[in-house]
C-alpha atoms as a PDB file:
ATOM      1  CA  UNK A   1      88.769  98.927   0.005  1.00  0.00           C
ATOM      2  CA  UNK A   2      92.137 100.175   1.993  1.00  0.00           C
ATOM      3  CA  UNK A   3      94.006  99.977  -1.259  1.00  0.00           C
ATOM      4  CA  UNK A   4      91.404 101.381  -3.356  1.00  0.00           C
ATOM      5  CA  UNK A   5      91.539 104.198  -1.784  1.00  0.00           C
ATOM      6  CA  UNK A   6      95.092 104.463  -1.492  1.00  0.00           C
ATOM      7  CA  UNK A   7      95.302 103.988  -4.798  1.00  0.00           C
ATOM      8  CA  UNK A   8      93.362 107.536  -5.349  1.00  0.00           C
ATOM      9  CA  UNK A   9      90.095 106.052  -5.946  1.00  0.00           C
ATOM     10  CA  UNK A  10      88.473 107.949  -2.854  1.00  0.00           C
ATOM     11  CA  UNK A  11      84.783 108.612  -3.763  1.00  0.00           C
ATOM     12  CA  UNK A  12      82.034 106.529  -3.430  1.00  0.00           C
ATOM     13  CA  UNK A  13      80.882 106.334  -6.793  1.00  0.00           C
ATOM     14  CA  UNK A  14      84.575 105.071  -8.107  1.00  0.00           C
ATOM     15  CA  UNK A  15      84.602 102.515  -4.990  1.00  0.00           C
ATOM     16  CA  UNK A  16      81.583 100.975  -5.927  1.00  0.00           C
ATOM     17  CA  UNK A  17      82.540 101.039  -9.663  1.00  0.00           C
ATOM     18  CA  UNK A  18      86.517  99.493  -8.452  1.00  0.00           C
ATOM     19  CA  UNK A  19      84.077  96.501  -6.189  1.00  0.00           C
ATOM     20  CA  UNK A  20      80.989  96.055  -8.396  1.00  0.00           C
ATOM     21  CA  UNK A  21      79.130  97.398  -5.355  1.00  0.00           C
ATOM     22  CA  UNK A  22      75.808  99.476  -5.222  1.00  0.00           C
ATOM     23  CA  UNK A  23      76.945 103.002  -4.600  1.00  0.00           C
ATOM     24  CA  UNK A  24      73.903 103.842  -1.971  1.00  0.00           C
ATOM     25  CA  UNK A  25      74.546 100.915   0.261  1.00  0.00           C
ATOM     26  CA  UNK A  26      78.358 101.041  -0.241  1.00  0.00           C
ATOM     27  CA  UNK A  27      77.948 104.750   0.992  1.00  0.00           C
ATOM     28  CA  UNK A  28      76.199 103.473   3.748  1.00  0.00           C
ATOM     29  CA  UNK A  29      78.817 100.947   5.125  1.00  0.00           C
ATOM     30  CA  UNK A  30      81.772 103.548   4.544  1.00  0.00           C
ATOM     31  CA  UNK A  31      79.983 106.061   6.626  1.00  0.00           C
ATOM     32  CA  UNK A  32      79.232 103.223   9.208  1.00  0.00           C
ATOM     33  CA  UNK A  33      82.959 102.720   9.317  1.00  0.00           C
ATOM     34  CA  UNK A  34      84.285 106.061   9.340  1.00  0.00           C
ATOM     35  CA  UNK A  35      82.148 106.514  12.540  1.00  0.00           C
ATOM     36  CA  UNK A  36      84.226 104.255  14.076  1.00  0.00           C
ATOM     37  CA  UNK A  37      87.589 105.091  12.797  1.00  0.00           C
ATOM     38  CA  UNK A  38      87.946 102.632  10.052  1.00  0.00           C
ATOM     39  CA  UNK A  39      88.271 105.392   7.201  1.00  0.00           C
ATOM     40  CA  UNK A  40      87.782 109.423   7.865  1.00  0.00           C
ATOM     41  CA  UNK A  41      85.075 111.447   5.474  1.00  0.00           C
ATOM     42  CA  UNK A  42      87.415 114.327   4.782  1.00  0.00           C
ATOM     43  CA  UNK A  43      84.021 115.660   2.275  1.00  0.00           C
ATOM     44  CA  UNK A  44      81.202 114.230   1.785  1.00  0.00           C
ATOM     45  CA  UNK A  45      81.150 111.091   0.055  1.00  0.00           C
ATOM     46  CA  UNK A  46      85.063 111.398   0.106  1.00  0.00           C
ATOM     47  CA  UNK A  47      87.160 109.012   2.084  1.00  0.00           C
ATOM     48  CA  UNK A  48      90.989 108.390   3.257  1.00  0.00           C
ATOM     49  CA  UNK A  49      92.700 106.302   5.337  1.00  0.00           C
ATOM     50  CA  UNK A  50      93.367 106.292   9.231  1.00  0.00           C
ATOM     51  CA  UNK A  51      95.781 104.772  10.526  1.00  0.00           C
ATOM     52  CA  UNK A  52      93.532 101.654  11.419  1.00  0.00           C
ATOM     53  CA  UNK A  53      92.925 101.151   7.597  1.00  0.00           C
ATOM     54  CA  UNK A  54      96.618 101.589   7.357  1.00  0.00           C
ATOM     55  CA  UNK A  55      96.841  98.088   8.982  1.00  0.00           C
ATOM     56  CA  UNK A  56      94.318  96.543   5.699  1.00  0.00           C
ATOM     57  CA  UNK A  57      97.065  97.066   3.044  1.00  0.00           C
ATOM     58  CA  UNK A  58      98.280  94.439   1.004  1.00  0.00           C
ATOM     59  CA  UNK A  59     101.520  93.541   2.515  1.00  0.00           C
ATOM     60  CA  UNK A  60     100.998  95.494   5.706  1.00  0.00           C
ATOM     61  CA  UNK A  61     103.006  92.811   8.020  1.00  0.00           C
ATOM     62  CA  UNK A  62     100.394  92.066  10.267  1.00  0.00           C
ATOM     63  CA  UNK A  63      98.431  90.355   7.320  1.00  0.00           C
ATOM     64  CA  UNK A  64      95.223  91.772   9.089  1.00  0.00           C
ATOM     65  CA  UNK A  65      93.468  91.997   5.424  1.00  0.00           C
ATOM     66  CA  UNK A  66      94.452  88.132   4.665  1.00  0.00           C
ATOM     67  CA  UNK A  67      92.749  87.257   8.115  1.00  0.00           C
ATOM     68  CA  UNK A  68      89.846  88.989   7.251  1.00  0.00           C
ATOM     69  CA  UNK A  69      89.241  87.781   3.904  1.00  0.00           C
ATOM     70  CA  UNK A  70      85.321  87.109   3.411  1.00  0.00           C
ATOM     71  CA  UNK A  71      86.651  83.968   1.460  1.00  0.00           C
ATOM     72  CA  UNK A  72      89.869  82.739   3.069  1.00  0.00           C
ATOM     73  CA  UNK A  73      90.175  80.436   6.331  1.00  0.00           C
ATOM     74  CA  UNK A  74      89.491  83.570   8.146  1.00  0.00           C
ATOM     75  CA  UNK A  75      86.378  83.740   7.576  1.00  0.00           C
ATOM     76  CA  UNK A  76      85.529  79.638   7.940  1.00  0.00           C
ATOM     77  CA  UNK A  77      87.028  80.302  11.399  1.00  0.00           C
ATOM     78  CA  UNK A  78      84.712  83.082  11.949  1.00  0.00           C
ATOM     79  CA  UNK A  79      81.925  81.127  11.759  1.00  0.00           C
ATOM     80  CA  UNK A  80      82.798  78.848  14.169  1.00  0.00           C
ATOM     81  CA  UNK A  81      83.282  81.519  16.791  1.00  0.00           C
ATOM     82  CA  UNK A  82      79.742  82.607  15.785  1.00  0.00           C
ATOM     83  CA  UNK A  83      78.413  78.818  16.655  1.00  0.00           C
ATOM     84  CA  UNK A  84      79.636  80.140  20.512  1.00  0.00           C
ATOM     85  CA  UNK A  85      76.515  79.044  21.977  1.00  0.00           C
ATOM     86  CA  UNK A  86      76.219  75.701  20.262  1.00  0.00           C
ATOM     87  CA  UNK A  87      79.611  74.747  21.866  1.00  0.00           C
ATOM     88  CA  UNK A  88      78.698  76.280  25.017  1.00  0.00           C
ATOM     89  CA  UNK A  89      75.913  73.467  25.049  1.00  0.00           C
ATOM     90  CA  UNK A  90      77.325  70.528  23.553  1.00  0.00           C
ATOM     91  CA  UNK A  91      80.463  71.088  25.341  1.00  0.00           C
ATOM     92  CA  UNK A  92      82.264  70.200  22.047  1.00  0.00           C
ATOM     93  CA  UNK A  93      84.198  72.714  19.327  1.00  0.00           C
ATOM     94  CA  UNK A  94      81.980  74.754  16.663  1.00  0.00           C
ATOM     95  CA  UNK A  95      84.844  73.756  13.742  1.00  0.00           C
ATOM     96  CA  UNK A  96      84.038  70.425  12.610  1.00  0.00           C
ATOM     97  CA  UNK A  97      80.245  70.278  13.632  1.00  0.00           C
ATOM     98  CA  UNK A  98      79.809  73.278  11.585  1.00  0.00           C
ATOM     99  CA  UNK A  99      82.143  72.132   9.024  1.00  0.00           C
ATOM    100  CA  UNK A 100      81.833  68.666   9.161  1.00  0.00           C
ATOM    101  CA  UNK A 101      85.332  68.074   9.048  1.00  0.00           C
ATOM    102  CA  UNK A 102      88.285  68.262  11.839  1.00  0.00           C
ATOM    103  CA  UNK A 103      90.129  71.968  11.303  1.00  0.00           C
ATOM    104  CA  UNK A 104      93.456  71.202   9.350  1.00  0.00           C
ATOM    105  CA  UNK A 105      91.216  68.449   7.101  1.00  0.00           C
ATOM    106  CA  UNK A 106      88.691  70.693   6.283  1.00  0.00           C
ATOM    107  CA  UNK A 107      91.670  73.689   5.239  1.00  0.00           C
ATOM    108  CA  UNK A 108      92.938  71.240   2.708  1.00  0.00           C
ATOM    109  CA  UNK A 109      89.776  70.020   1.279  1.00  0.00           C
ATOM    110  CA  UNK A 110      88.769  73.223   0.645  1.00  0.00           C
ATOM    111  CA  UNK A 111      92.097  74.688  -0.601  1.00  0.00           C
ATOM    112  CA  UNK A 112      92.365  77.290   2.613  1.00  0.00           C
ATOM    113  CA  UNK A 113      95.260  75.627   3.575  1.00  0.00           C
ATOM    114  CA  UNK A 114      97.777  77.641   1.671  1.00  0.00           C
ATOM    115  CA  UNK A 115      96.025  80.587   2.637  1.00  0.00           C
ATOM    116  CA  UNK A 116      96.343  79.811   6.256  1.00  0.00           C
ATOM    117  CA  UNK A 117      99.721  78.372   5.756  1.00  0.00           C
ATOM    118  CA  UNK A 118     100.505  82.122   4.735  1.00  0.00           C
ATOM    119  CA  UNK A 119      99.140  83.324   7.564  1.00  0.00           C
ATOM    120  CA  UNK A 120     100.888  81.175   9.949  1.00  0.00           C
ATOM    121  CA  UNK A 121     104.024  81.911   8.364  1.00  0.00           C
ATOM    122  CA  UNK A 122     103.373  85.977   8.314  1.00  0.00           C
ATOM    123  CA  UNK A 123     103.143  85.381  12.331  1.00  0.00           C
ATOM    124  CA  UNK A 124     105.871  83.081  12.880  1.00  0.00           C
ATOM    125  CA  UNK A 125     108.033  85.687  10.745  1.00  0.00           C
ATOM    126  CA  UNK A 126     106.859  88.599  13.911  1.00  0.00           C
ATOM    127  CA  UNK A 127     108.492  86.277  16.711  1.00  0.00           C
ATOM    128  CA  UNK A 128     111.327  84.593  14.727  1.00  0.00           C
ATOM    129  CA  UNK A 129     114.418  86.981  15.867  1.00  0.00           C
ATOM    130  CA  UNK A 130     113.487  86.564  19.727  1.00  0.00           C
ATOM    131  CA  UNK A 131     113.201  82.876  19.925  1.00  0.00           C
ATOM    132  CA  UNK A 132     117.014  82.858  18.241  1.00  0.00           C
ATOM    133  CA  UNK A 133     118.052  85.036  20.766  1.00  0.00           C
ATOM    134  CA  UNK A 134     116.369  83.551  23.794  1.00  0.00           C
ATOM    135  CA  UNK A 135     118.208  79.514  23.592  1.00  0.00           C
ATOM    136  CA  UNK A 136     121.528  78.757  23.208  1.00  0.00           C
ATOM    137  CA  UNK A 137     121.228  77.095  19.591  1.00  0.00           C
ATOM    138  CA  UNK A 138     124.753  77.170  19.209  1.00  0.00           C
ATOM    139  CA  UNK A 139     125.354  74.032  21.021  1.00  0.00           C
ATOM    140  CA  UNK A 140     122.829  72.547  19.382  1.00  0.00           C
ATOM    141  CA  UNK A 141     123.522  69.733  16.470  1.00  0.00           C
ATOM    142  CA  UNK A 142     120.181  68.638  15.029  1.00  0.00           C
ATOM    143  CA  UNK A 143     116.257  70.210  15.887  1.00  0.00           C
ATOM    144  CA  UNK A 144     112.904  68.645  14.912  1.00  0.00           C
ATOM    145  CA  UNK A 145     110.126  71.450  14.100  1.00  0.00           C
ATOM    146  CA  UNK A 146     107.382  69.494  15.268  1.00  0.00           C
ATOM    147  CA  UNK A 147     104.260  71.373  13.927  1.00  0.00           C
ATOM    148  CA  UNK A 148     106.777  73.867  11.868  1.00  0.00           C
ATOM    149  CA  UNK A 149     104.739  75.183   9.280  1.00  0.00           C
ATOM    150  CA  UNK A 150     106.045  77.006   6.268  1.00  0.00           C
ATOM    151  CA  UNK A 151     110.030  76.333   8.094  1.00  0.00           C
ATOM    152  CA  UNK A 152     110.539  80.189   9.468  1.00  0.00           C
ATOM    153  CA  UNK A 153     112.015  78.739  12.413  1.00  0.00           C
ATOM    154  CA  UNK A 154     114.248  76.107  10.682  1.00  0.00           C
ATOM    155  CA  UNK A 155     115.210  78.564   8.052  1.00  0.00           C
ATOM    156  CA  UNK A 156     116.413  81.214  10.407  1.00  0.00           C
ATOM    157  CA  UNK A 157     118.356  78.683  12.820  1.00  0.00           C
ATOM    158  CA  UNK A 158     120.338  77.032   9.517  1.00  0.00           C
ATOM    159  CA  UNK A 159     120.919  80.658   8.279  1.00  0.00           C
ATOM    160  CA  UNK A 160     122.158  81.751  12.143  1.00  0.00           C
ATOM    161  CA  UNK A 161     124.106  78.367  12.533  1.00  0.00           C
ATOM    162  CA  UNK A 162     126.358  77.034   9.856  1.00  0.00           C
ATOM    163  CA  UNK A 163     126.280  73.696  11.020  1.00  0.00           C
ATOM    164  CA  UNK A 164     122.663  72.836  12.478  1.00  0.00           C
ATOM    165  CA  UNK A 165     120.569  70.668  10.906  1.00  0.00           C
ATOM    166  CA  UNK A 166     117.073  70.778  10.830  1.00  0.00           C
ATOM    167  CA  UNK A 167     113.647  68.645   9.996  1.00  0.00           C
ATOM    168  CA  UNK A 168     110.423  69.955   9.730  1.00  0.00           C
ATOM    169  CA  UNK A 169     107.003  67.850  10.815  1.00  0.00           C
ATOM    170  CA  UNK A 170     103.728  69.217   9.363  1.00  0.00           C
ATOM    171  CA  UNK A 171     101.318  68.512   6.886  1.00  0.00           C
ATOM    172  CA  UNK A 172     101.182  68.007   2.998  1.00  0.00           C
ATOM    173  CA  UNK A 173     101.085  71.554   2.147  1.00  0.00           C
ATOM    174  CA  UNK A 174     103.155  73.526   4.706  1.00  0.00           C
ATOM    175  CA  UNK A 175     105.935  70.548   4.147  1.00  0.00           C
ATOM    176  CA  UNK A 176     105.790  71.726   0.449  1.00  0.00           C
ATOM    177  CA  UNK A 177     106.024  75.178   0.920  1.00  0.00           C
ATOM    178  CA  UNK A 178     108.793  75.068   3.467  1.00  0.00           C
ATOM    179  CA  UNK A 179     111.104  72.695   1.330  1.00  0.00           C
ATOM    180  CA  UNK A 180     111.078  75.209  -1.560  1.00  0.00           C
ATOM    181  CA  UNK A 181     111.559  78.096   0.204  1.00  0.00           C
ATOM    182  CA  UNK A 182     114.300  76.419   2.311  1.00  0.00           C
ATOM    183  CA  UNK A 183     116.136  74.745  -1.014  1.00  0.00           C
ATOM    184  CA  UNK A 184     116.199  78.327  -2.370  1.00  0.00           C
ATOM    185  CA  UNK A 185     117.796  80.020   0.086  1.00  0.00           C
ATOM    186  CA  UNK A 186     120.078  77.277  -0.392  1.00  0.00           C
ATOM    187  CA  UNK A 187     119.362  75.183   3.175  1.00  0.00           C
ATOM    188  CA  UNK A 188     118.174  72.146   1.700  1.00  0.00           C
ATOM    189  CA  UNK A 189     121.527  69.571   2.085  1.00  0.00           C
ATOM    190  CA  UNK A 190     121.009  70.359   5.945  1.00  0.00           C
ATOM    191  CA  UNK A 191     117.198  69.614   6.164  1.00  0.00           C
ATOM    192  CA  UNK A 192     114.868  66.864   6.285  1.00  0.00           C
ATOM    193  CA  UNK A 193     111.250  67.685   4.951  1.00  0.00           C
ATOM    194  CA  UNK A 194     108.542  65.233   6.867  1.00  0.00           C
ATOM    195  CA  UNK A 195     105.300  64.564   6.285  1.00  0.00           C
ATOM    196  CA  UNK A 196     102.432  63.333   8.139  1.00  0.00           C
ATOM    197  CA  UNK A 197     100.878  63.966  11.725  1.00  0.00           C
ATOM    198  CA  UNK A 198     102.653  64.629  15.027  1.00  0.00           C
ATOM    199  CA  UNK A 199     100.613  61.965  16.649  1.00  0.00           C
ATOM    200  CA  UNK A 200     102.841  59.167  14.981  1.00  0.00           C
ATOM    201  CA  UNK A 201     106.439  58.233  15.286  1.00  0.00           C
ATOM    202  CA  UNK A 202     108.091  61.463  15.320  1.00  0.00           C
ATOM    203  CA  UNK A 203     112.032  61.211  13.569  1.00  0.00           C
ATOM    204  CA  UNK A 204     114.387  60.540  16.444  1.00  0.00           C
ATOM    205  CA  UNK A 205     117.632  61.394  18.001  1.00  0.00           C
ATOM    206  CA  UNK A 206     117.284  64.677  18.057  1.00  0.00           C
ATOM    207  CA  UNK A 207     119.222  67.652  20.506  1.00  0.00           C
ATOM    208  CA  UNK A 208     115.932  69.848  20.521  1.00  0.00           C
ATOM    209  CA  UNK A 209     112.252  69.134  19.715  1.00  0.00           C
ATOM    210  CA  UNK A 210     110.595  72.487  19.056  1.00  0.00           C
ATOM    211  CA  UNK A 211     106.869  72.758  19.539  1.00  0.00           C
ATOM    212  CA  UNK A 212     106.207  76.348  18.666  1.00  0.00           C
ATOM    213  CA  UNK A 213     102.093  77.486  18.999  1.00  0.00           C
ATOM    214  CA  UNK A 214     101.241  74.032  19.003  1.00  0.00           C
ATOM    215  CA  UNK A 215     100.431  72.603  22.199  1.00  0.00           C
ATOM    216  CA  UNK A 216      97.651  75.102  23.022  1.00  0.00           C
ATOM    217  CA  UNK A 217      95.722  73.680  19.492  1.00  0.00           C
ATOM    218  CA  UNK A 218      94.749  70.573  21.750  1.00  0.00           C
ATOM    219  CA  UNK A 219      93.011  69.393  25.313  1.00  0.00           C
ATOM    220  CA  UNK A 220      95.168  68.247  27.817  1.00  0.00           C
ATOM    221  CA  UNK A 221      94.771  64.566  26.647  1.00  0.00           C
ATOM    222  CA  UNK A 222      95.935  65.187  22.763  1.00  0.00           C
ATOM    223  CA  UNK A 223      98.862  67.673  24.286  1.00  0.00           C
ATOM    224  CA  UNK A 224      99.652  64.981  26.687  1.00  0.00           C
ATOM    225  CA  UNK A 225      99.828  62.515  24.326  1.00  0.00           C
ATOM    226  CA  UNK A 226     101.866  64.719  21.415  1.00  0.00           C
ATOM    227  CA  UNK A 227     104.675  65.557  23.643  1.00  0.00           C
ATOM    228  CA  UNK A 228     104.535  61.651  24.634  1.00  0.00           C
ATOM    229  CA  UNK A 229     105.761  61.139  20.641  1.00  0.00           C
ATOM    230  CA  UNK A 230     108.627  63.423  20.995  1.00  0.00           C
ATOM    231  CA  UNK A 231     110.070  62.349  24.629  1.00  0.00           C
ATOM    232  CA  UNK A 232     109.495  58.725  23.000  1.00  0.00           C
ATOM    233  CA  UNK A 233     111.285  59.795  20.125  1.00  0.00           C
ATOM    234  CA  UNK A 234     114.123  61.762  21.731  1.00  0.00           C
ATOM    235  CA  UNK A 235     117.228  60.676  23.400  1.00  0.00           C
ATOM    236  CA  UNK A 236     117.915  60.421  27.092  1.00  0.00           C
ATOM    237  CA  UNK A 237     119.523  63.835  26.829  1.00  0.00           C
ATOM    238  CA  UNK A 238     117.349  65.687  24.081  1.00  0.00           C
ATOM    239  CA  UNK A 239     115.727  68.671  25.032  1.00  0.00           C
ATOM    240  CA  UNK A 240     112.007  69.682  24.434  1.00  0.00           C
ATOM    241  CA  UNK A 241     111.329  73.264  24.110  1.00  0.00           C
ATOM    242  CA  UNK A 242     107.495  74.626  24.238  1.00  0.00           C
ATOM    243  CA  UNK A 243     107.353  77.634  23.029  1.00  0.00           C
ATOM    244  CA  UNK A 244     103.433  79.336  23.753  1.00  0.00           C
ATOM    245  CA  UNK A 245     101.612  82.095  25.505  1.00  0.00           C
ATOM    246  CA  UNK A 246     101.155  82.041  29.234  1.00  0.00           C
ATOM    247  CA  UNK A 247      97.386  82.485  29.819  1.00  0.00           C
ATOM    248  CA  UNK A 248      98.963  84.185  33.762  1.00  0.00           C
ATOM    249  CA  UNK A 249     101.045  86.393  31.866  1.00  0.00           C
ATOM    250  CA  UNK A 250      99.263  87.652  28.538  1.00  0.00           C
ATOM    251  CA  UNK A 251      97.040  90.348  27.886  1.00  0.00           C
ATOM    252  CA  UNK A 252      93.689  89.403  29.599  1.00  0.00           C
ATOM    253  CA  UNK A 253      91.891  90.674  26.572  1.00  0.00           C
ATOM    254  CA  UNK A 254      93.803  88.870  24.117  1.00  0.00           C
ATOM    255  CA  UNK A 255      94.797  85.662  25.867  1.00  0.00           C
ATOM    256  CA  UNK A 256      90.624  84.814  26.917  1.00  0.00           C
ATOM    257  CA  UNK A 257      90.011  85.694  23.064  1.00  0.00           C
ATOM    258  CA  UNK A 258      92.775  83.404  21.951  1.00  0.00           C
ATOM    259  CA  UNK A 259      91.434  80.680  24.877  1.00  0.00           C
ATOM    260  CA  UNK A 260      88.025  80.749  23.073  1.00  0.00           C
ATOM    261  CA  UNK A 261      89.001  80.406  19.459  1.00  0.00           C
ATOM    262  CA  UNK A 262      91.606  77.422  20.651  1.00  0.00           C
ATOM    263  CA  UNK A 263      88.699  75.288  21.729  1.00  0.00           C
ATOM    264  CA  UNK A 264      85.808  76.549  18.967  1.00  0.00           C
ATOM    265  CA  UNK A 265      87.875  75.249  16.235  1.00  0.00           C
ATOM    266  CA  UNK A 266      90.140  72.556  18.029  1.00  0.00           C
ATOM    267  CA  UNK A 267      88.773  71.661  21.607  1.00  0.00           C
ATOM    268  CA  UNK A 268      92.537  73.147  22.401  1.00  0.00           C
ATOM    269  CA  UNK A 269      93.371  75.712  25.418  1.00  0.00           C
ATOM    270  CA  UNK A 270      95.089  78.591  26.416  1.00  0.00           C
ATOM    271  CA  UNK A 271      97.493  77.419  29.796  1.00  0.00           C
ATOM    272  CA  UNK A 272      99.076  78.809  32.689  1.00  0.00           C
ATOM    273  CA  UNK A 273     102.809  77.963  33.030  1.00  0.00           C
ATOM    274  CA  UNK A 274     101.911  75.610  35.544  1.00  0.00           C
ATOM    275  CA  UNK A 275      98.758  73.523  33.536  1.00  0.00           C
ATOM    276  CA  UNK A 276     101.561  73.399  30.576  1.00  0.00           C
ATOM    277  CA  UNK A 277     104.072  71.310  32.979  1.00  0.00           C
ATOM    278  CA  UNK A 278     101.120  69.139  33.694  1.00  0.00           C
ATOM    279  CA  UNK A 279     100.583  68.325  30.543  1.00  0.00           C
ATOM    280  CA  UNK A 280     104.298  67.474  29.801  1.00  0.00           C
ATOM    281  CA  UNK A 281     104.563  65.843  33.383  1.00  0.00           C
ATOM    282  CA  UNK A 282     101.741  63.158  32.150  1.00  0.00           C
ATOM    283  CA  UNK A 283     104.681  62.763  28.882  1.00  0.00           C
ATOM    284  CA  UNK A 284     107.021  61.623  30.907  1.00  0.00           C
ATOM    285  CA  UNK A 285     108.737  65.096  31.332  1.00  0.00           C
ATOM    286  CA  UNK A 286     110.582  67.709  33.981  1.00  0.00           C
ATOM    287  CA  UNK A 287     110.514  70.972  33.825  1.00  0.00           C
ATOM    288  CA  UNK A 288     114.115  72.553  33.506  1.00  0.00           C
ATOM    289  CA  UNK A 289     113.256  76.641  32.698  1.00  0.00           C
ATOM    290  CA  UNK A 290     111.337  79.195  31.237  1.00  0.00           C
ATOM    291  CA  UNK A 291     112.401  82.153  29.245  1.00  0.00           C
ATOM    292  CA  UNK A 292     110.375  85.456  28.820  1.00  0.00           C
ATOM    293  CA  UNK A 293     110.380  86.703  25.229  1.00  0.00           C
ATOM    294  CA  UNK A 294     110.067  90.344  24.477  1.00  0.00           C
ATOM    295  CA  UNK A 295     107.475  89.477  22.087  1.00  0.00           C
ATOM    296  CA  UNK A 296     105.189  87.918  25.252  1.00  0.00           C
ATOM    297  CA  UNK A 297     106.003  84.106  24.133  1.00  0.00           C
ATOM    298  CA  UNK A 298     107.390  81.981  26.616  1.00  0.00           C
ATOM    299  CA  UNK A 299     110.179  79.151  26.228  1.00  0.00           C
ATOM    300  CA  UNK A 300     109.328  76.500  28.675  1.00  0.00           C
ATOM    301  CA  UNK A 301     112.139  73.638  28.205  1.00  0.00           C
ATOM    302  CA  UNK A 302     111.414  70.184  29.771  1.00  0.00           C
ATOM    303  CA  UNK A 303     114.011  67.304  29.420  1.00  0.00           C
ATOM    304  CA  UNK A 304     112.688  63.317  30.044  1.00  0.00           C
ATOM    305  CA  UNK A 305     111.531  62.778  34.173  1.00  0.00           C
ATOM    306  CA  UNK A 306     114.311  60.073  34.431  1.00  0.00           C
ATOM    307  CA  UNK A 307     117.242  61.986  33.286  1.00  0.00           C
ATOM    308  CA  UNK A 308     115.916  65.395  34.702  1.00  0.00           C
ATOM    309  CA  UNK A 309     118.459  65.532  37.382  1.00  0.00           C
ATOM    310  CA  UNK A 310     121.505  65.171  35.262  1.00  0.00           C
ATOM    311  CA  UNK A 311     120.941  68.023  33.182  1.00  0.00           C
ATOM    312  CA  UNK A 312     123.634  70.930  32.477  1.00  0.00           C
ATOM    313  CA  UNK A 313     121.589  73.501  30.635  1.00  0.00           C
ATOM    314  CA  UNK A 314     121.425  76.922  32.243  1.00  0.00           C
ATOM    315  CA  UNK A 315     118.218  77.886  34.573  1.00  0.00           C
ATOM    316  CA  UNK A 316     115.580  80.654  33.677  1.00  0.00           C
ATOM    317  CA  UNK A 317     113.396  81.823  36.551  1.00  0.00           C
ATOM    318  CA  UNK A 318     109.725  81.293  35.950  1.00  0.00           C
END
C-alpha cells in the first residue's frame, strides 16, 4: 500500500482497484491506520505517507515490509507468537506444534527460507561495519562462520583483509546464496562453502569461530552443546567469538520482545553477559573479554578453559 501510494495512486477507489480490494472496507482500514499514524488523510478519502509508512517501501533498509509480508516467514512466525498461551502451558515453543515441523525445517519445506534468508542478510548488512571495527581481524589467518547465513560477515572480512580466509556453516539454502554472491565479488579461491548443521563436526583448525545471533536461537543445553562442536573443533589457541545482545544491557522493550519470540519459535533465550559464560563454561570455555558495539551487540570472546591462562589477546572491560 506504501508504494501505491507513493507511486501517486492516493485515493481509495485507485487503491482498491491497484489491490483487488473492496473500496468500502479498504476505506475503512486506511482510516483505521491513519488514526494511528500509519498514513495521514490530507482530504477525504485521500492518503500520503508519514514517515512511519516511509519505513514500508520496497527497499527501505530496514526490510520492515518483507517482515511483514501476510505470506512470507513473517507471518508463519506471527502465528506462533499468537499461540503465547499454548506455550505458556505446555512449557514448550508455539513453532513446531503449530507448524508441525522444527523452525529452519519447516522454512525450507515451505520455500520461506529464501525469504528469511533475505531477511537475515538485510540485518546482518545493519551491524556488519561495527563488528570489523570492534576485533583485531588483522591477525587473524582463517574464521569459521558458524551459523553465517547469506556470508555478510565473511564477505566483508575477505574484502577488509587481503589474506583471510573464510568458511561459512549453514544450511542448504543460505550456503547457496552466500557462495554466489561471494564468487562474484570475486572471494571464492579464499572460501570454503559448508553445508549441514552446527551440531556435527564443525571444520577445524581455525584462528576464530564466529557465532553471530546464534546462540540465543537455543536453551542452555543446545547452546551448551553447539559451542562444545566448535571448542572440539578448534585448536588449543583458536578463539571463539559470540557475538549477541545482552538481555542487562538492551532496550527493556525490545530485548523481553526478542526473549519471547526466541523461545515461541525455538525454545531459545535472550542472556545476560553472565548466563552466556555459563553456557560456554559447560563447553569447556573461559571468558577472555567483551566488546560494546555501537550498534548495542556485544563481542564476548572465550578461548578453551585449559589454555585460558596463556592467552595474549587484548582485554575489554565487561
Amino acid at each position: 500500500m506504501a508504494d501505491h501510494i507513493a507511486a501517486g495512486h492516493d485515493t481509495v477507489l485507485s487503491l482498491a482497484e491497484r489491490t483487488g480490494t473492496d473500496p468500502d472496507l479498504l476505506g475503512r482500514v486506511l482510516r483505521f491506520l491513519a488514526c494511528r499514524g500509519v498514513f495521514a488523510e490530507p482530504r477525504p478519502g485521500t492518503y500520503a505517507l508519514t514517515p512511519l509508512s516511509l519505513t514500508l517501501l520496497e527497499g527501505h533498509p530496514s526490510g520492515l515490509r518483507e517482515w511483514l509480508d501476510a505470506s512470507g516467514a513473517g507471518a508463519r512466525m506471527d502465528a506462533a507468537v499468537g499461540d503465547l498461551l499454548g506455550a505458556l502451558r505446555s512449557g514448550e515453543p508455539s513453532y513446531p506444534r503449530l507448524h508441525g515441523r522444527p523452525f529452519y525445517e519447516d522454512l525450507a519445506l515451505h520455500s520461506r527460507g529464501p525469504a528469511f534468508d533475505g531477511l537475515r542478510h538485510t540485518h546482518a548488512e545493519s551491524y556488519v561495519a561495527d563488528l570489523l571495527a570492534a576485533y583485531p581481524w588483522e591477525r587473524v589467518r582463517r574464521v569459521v562462520d558458524v551459523g553465517g547465513g547469506t556470508g555478510v560477515l565473511v564477505e566483508a572480512l575477505m574484502r577488509t583483509h587481503a589474506t583471510l580466509r573464510t568458511v561459512l556453516v549453514d544450511l542448504p539454502g543460505a550456503v547457496a546464496t552466500a557462495t554466489a554472491r561471494i564468487a562474484a565479488a570475486g572471494f571464492g579461491n579464499r572460501y570454503t562453502p559448508v553445508t549441514g548443521s552446527f551440531f556435527d563436526p564443525l571444520p577445524a583448525g581455525a584462528d576464530v569461530y564466529t557465532l553471530v545471533n546464534v546462540v540465543h536461537n537455543w536453551n542452555d543445553e543446545r547452546a551448551s552443546a553447539l559451542l562444545r562442536r566448535c571448542a572440539d573443533a578448534g585448536r588449543r589457541d583458536s578463539t571463539f567469538v559470540i557475538v549477541e545482545r545482552l538481555a542487562d544491557d538492551a532496550d527493556p522493550r525490545a530485548i523481553t520482545a526478542m526473549d519471547l519470540r526466541m523461545f515461541l519459535f525455538l525454545g531459545g533465550k535472550e542472556r545476560t553477559a553472565a548466563q552466556i559464560r555459563e553456557v560456554a563454561s559447560a563447553a569447556g570455555m573461559a571468558h577472555q573479554s567483551t566488546i560494546k558495539t555501537p550498534s548495542g551487540l556485544h563481542l564476548l570472546v572465550f578461548r578453551k578453559k585449559r589454555f585460558a591462562a596463556r592467552g595474549h589477546g587484548r582485554r575489554m572491560v565487561t
